[in-house]
Protein backbone atom coordinates (compact mmCIF):
# COMPACT_ATOMS: atom_id res chain seq x y z
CA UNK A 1 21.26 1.36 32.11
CA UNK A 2 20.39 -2.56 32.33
CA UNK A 3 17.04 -1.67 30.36
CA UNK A 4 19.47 0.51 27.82
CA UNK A 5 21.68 -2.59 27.28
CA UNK A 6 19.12 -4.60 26.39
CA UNK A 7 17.10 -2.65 23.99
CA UNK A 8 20.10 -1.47 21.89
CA UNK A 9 20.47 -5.12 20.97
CA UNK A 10 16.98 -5.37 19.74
CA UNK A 11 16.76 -2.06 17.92
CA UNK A 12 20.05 -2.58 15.83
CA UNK A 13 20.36 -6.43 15.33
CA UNK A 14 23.23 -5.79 13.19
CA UNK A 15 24.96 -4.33 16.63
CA UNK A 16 26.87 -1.56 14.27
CA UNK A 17 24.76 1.33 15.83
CA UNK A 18 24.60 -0.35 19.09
CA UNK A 19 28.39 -0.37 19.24
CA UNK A 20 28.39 3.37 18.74
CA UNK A 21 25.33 3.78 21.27
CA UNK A 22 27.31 1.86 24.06
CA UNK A 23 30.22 3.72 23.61
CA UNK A 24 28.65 7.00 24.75
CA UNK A 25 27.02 4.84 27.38
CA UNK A 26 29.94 3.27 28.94
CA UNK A 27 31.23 7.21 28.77
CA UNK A 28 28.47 8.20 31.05
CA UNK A 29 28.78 5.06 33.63
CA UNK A 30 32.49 3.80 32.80
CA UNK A 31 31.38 1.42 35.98
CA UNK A 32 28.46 0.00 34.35
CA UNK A 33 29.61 -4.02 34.16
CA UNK A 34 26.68 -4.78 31.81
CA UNK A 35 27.34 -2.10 29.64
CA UNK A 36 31.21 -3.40 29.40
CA UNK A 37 29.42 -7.19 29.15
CA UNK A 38 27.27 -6.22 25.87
CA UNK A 39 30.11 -4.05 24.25
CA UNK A 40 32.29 -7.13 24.82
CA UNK A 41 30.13 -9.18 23.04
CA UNK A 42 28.91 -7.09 20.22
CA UNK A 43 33.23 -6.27 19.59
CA UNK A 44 33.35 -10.15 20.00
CA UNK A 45 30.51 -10.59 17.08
CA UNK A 46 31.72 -8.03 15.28
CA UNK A 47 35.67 -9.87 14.89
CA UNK A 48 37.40 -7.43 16.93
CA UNK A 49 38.38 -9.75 19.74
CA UNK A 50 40.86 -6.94 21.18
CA UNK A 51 38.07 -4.77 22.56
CA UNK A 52 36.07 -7.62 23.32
CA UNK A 53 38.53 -8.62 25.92
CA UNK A 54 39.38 -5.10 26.57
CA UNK A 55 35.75 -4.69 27.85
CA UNK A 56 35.09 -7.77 29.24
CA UNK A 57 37.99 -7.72 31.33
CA UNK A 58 36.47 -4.34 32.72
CA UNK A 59 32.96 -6.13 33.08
CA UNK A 60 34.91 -8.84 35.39
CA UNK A 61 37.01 -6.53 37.03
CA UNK A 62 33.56 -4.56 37.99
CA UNK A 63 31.40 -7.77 38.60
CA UNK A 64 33.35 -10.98 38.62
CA UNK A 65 30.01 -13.45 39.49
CA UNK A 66 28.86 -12.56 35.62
CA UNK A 67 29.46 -16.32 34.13
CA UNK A 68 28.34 -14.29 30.80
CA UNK A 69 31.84 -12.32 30.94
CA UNK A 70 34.45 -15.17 31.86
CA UNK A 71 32.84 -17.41 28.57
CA UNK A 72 32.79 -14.67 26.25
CA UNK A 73 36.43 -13.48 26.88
CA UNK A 74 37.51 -16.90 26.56
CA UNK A 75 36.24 -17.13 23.40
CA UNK A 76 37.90 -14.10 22.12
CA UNK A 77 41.00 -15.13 24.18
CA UNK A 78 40.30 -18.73 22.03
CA UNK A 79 40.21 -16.38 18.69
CA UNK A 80 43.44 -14.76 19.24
CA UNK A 81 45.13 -18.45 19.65
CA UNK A 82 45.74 -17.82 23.28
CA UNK A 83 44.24 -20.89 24.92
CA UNK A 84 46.36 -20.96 27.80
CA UNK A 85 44.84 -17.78 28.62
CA UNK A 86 41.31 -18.75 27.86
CA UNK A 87 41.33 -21.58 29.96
CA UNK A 88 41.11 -20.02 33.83
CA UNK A 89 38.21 -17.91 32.26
């Protein structure tokens, strides 16, 4: 799945089909904490900092030594003007 992660984000650089392609993945391995880590980050990208968190929060939850995963949901955390929340991340 690590491979998958990775070469969704250089087939659709836009990350709209990407989105849609990780969805079905993180269906087949809802435990997959990269797969949570890159659709936090394309929902952060996209604006939607809801889902971001959403799935970075599962990304932690499943793997909390990814650095990648603490930063990003701070900065959607930072987004939605909750900085007191960002800042343990």
């Amino acid at each position: 799945m690590e491979v998958l992660c990775k070469g969704l984000t250089k087939i659709y650089p836009d990350g709209k089909e990407a989105l849609a392609d990780l969805v079905i993945a993180s269906k087949l391995d809802p435990d997959n904490a990269k797969i949570r880590l890159t659709l936090g980050t394309l929902y952060l990208m996209s604006g939607d900092s809801q889902q971001a968190i959403d799935h970075l929060t599962c990304c932690i939850e499943f793997d909390p030594t990814i650095p990648d995963a603490h930063l990003y949901r701070a900065s959607a955390k930072e987004k939605m003007d909750d900085y007191l929340g960002a800042i343990p991340d």
